[in-house]
Structures are given as C-alpha cells and as structure tokens.
C-alpha atoms as a PDB file:
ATOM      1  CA  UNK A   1     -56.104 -91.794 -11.345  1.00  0.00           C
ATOM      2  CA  UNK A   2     -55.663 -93.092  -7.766  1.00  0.00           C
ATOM      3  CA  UNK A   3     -51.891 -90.396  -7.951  1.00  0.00           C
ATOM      4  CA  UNK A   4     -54.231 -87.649  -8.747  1.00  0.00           C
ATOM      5  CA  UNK A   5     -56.653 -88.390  -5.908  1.00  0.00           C
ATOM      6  CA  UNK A   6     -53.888 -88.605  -3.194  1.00  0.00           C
ATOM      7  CA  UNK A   7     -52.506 -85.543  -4.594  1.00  0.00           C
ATOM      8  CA  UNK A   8     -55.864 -83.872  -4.618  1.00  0.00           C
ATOM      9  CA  UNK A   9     -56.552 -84.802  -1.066  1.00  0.00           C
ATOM     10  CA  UNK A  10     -53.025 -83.778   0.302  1.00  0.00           C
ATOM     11  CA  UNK A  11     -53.717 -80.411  -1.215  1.00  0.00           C
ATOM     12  CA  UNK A  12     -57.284 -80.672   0.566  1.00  0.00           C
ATOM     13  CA  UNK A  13     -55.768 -81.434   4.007  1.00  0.00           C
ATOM     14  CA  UNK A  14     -53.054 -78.623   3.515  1.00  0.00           C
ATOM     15  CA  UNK A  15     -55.654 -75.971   2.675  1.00  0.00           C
ATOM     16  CA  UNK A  16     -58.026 -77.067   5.860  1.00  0.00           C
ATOM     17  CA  UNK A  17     -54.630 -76.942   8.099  1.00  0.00           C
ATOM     18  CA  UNK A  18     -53.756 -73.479   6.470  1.00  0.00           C
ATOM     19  CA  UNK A  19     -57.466 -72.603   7.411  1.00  0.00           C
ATOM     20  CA  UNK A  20     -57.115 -73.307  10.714  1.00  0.00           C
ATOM     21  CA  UNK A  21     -53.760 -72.344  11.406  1.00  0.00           C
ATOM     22  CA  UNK A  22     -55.165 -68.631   9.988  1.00  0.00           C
ATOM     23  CA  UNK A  23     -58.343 -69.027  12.062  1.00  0.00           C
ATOM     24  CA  UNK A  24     -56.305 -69.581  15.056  1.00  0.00           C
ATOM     25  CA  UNK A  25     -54.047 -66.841  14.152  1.00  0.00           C
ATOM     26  CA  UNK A  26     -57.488 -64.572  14.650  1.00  0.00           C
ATOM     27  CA  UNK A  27     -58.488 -65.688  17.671  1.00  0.00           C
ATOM     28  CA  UNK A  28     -55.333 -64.701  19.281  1.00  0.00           C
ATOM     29  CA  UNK A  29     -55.240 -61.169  17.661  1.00  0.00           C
ATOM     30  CA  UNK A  30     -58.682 -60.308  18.451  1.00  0.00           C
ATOM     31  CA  UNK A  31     -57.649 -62.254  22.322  1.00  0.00           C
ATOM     32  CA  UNK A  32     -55.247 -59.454  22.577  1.00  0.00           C
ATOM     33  CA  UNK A  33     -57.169 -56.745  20.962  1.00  0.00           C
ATOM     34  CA  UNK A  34     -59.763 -57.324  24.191  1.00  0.00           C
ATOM     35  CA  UNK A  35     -56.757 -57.640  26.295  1.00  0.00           C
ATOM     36  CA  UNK A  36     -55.523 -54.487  25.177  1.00  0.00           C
ATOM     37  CA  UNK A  37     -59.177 -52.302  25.440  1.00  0.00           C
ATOM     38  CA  UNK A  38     -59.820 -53.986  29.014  1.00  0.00           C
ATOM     39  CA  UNK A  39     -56.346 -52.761  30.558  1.00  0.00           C
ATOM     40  CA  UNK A  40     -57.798 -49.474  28.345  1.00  0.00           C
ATOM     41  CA  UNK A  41     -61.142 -49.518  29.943  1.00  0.00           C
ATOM     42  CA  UNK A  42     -59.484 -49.645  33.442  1.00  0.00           C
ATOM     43  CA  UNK A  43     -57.169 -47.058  33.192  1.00  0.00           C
ATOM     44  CA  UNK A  44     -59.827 -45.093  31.804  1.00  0.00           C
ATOM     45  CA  UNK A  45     -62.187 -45.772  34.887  1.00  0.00           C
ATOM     46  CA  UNK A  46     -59.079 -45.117  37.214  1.00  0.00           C
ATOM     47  CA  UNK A  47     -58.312 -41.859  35.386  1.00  0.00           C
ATOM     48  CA  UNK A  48     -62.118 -40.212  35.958  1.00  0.00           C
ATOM     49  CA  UNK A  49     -62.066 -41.799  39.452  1.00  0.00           C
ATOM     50  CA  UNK A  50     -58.727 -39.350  39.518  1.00  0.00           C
ATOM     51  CA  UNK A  51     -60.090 -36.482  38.421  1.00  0.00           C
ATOM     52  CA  UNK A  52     -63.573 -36.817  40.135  1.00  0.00           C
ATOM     53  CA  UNK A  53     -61.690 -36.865  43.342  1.00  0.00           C
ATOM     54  CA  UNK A  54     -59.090 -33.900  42.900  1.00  0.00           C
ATOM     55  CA  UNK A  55     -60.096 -30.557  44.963  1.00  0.00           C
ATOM     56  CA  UNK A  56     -62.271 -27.962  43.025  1.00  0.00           C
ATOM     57  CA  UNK A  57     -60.148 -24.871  42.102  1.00  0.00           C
ATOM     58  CA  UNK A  58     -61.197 -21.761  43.611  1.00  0.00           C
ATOM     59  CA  UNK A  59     -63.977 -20.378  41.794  1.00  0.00           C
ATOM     60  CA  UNK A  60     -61.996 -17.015  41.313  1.00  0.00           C
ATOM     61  CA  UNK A  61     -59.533 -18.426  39.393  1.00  0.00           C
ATOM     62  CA  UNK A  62     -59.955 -18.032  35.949  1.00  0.00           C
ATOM     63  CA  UNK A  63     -62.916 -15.120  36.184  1.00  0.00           C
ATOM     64  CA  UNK A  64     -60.411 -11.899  36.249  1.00  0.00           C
ATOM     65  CA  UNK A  65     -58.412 -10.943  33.441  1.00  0.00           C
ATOM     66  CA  UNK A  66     -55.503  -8.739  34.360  1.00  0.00           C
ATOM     67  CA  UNK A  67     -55.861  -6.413  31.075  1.00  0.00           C
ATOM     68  CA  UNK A  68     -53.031  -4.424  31.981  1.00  0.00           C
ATOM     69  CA  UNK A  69     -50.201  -6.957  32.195  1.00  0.00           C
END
C-alpha cells in the first residue's frame, strides 16, 4: 500500500510541476504578445504623427479629369 502511495504522490508532484511549467509557459507568450502590440501601438502613434504632419496637397489636384487623354 505504502508503493502505491509514493507512486501516487510522484505522479501528483509531476502533474503540479507540468502545471506550472505550462502556466509559466503562458505568462511568457502573453509577456510577448504585449511586447509585440506596444512596439505596435508606437509605431502606430509615430505613423499618424507622420501623416498629420506631411504638407496638404494642393486642393486642385485630384478635382479635374483630363477626359480627353
């Protein structure tokens, strides 16, 4: 009886170390998911700060079609 009980508590304490090995495994993906969609997030913000900044075009651009060409 006392076998199965050491046998049933090493299979215990390999399931909680398989639990936390996997939980820690998640933490670092979702780590670098945030990681990821922060350096996202900036380049974003740097991209409208781009385009908020560039000149106007000239307001004639774009309002005459040349039919004949």
């Amino acid at each position: 009886m006392t076998d199965i009980n050491i046998s049933l508590e090493n299979q215990l304490a390999g399931m909680a170390s398989d639990m936390q090995a996997e939980q820690l495994q998640l933490q670092l993906a979702v780590a670098l998911m945030k990681s990821i969609q922060d350096q996202q997030e900036a380049q974003a913000r740097a991209l409208i700060e781009m385009i908020q900044q560039a000149p106007s075009p000239d307001p004639a651009i774009g309002r005459f079609v040349d039919a004949s060409a």
